[in-house]
Protein backbone atom coordinates (compact mmCIF):
# COMPACT_ATOMS: atom_id res chain seq x y z
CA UNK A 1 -118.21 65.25 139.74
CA UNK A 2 -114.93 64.75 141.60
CA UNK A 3 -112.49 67.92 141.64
CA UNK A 4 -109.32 67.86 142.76
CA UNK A 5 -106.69 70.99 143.19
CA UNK A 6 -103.00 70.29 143.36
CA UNK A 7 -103.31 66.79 145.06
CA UNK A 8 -99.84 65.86 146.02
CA UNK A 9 -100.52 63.87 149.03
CA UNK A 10 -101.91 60.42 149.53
CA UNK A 11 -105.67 60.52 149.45
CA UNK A 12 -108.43 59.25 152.23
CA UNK A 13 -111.84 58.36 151.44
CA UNK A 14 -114.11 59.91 154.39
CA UNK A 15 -117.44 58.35 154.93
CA UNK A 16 -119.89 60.65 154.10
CA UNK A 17 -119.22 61.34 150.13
CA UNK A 18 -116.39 63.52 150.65
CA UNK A 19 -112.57 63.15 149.76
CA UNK A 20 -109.98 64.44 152.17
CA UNK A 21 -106.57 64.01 151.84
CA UNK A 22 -104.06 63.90 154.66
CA UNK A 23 -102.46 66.91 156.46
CA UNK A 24 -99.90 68.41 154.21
CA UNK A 25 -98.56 71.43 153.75
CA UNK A 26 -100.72 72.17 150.93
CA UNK A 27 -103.98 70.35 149.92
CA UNK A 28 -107.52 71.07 148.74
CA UNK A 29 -110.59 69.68 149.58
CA UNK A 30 -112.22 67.81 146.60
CA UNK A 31 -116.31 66.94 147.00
CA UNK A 32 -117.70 63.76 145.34
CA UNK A 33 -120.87 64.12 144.51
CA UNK A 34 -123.79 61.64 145.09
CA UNK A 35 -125.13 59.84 141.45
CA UNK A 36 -128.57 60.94 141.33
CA UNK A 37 -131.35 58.15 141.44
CA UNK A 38 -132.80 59.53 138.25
CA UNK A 39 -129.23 58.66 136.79
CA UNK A 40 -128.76 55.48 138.20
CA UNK A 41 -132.19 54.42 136.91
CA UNK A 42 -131.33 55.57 133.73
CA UNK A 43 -127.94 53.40 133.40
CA UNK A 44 -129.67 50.60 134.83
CA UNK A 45 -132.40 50.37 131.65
CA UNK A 46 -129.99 51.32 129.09
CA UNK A 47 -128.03 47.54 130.87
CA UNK A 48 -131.46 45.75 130.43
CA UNK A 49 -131.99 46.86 127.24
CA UNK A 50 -128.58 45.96 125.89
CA UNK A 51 -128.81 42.54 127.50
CA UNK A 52 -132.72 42.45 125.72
CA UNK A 53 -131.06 43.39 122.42
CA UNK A 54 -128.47 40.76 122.58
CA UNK A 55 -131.08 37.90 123.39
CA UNK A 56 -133.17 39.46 120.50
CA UNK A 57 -129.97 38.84 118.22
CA UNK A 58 -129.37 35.17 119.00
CA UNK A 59 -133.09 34.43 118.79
CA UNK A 60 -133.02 35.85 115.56
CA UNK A 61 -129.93 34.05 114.33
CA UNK A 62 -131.67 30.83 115.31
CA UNK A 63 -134.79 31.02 113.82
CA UNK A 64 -133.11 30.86 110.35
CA UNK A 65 -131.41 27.51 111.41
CA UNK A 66 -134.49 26.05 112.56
CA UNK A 67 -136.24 26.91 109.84
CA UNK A 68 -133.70 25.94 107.77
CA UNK A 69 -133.88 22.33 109.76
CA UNK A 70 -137.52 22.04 109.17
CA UNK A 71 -137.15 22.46 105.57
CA UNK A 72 -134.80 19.65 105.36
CA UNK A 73 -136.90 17.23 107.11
CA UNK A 74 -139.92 18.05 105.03
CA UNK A 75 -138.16 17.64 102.10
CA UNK A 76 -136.77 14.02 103.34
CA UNK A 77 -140.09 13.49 103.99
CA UNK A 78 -141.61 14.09 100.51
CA UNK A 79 -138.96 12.59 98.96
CA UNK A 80 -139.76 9.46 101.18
CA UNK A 81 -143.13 9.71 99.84
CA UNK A 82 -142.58 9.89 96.61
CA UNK A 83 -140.37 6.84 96.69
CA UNK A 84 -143.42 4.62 98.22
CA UNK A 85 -145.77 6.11 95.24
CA UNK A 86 -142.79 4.82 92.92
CA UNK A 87 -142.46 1.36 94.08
CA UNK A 88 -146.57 1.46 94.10
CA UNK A 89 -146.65 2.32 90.24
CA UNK A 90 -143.88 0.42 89.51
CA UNK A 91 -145.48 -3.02 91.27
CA UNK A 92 -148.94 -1.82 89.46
CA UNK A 93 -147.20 -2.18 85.84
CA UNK A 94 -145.83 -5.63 86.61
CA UNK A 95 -148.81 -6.75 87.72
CA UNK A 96 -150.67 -5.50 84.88
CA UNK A 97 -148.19 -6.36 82.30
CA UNK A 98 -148.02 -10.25 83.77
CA UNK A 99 -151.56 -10.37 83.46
CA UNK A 100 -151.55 -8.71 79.91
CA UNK A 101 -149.05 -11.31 78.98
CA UNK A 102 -151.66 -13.54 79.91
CA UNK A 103 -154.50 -12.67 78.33
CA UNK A 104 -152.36 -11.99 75.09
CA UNK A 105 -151.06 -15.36 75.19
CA UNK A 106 -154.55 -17.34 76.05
CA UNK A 107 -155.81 -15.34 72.64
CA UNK A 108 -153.16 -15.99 70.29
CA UNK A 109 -152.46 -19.53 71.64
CA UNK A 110 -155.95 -20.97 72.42
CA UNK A 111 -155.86 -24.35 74.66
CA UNK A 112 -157.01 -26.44 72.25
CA UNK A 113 -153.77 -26.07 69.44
CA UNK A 114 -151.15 -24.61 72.15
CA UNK A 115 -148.10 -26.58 72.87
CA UNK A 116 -145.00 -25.61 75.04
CA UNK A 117 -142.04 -27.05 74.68
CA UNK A 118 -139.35 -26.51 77.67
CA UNK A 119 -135.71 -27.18 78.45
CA UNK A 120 -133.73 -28.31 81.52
CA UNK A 121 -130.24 -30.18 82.21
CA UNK A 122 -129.65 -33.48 83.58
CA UNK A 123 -128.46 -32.75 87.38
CA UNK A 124 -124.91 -33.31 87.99
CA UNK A 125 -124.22 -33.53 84.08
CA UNK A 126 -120.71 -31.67 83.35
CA UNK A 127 -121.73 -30.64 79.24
CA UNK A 128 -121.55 -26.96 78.84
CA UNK A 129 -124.61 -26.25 76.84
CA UNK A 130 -124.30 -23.74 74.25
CA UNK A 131 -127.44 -23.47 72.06
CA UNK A 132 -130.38 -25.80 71.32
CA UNK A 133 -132.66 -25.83 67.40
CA UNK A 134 -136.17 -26.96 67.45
CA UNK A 135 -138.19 -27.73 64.61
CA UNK A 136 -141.57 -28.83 64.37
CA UNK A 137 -142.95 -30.76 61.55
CA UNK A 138 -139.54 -29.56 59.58
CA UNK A 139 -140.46 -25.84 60.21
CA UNK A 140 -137.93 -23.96 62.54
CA UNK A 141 -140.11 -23.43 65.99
CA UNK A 142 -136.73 -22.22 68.48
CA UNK A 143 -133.41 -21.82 68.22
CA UNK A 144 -131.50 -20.16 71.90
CA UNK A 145 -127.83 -19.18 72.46
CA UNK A 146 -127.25 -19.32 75.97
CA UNK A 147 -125.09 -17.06 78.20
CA UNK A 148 -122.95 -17.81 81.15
CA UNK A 149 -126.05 -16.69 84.13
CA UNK A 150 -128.96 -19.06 81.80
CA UNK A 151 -126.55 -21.92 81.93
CA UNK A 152 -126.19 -21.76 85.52
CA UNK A 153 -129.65 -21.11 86.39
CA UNK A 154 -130.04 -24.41 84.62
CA UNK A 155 -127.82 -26.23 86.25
CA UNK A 156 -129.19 -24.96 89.69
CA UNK A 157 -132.45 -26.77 88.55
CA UNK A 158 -134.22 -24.06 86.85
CA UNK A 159 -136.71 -24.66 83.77
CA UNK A 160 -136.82 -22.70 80.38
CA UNK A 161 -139.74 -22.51 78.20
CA UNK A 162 -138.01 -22.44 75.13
CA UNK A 163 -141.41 -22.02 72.80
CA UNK A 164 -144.93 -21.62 72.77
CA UNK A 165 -147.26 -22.22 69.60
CA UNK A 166 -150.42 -23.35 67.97
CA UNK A 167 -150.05 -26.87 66.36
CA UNK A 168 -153.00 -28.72 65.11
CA UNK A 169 -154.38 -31.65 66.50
CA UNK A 170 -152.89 -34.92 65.35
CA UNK A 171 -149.40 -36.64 64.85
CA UNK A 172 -146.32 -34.34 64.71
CA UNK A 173 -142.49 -34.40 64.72
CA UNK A 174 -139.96 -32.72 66.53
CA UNK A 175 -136.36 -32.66 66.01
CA UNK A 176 -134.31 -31.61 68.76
CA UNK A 177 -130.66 -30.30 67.80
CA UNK A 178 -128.06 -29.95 71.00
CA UNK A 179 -124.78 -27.83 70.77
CA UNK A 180 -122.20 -28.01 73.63
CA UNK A 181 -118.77 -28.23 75.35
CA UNK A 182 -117.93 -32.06 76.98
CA UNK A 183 -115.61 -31.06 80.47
CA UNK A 184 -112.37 -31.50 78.63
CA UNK A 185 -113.33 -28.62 76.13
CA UNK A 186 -113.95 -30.97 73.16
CA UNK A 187 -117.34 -29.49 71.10
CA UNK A 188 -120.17 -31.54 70.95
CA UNK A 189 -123.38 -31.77 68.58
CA UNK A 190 -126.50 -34.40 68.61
CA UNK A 191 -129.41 -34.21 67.03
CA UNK A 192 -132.47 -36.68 67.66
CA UNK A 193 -136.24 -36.57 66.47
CA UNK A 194 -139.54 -37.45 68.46
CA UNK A 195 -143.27 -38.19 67.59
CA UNK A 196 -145.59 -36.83 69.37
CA UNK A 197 -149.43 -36.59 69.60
CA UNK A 198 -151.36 -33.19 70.03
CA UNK A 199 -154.94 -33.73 71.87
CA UNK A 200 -157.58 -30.77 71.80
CA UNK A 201 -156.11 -29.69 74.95
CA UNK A 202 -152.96 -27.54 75.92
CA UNK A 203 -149.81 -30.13 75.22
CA UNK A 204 -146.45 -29.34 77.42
CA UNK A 205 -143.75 -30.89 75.66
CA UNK A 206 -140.27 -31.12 78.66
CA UNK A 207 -136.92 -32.16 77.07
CA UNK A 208 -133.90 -33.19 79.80
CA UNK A 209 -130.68 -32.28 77.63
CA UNK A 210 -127.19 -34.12 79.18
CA UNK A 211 -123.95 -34.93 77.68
CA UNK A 212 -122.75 -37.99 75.35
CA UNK A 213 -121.95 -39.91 78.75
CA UNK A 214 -125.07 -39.86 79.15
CA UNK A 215 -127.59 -43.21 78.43
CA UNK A 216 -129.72 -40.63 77.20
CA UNK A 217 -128.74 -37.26 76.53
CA UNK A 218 -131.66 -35.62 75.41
CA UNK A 219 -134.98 -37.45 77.15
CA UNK A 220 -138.41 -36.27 76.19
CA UNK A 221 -141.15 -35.99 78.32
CA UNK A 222 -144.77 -34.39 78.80
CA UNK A 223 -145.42 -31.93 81.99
């Protein structure tokens, strides 16, 4: 501990560990004296362990965040998973229900009375086609309103099968009734029969609809 007594002189620092100050008429001779080692040990661990302490604090702030991290990437993951499992079940069901369709359809339409009857547009024919009647024999088999996306899946080429039924074997009529809109917006209706012969054997019945322009605007034909 440093004491000083009436210092009113500048101050020297003498090698040695002792404080003189310079010739006055009045000064005192303070003594510093040495830190122990015992000390300085002492102030040294209590540095170490405040620097340990601190480390300890961060380390422990980050483990939360990591932890937090990993819990968010196995949750993406299971959620990833589950997805997978979803599109697996959900192909499983279509499978099954197109081969349920199937089955139901080979037992309440066996091949030797089932006839199919389907529906597609002349190419390049302008008639907006609104709704089509079928009737078989004079009995009502089909009658189809179509929208705005069936229309033009037609007239991209695409194919409806408009009905499916038993019929007997033999001689049979069916009247075809057409509904539509000619390219100016005028409304147009034709209706026209055909004869045709079921064999013990599935019969597939195709009918080409076009407008009044047409040579033939509704064509029959088997597939």
């Amino acid at each position: 501990m440093v004491r000083l007594n009436r210092i009113t002189n500048t101050v020297a620092i003498e090698p040695g560990r002792r404080v003189s100050h310079l010739p006055s008429d009045g000064w005192a001779r303070a003594r510093c004296e040495p830190i122990p080692a015992g000390a300085r040990v002492l102030v040294v661990a209590c540095l170490l362990c405040l620097g340990s302490a601190h480390g300890w604090t961060q380390q422990k702030d980050q483990q939360p965040q990591q932890k937090g991290q990993q819990e968010q990437q196995n949750h993406k993951q299971e959620m990833r998973g589950l997805d997978e499992q979803i599109q697996e079940i959900k192909s499983d069901v279509l499978r099954i229900t197109a081969e349920l369709s199937r089955l139901e359809e080979k037992l309440l339409y066996p091949s030797g009375t089932q006839v199919a009857i389907f529906i597609a547009l002349a190419k390049g024919d302008p008639m907006r086609l609104d709704a089509v009647r079928l009737k078989i024999d004079g009995q009502l088999a089909a009658h189809y309103i179509y929208g705005f996306k069936e229309l033009e899946a037609l007239r991209k080429g695409g194919v409806q099968r408009i009905y499916v039924g038993n019929v007997a074997t033999g001689d049979h009529q069916l009247e075809v009734l057409v509904e539509g809109k000619l390219e100016g917006g005028a409304d147009f209706s034709r209706t026209q029969q055909f004869a045709f012969r079921k064999e013990v054997k599935p019969k597939l019945v195709g009918l080409t609809l076009a407008g009044p322009n047409s040579s033939n605007p509704i064509a029959l034909g088997e597939w």
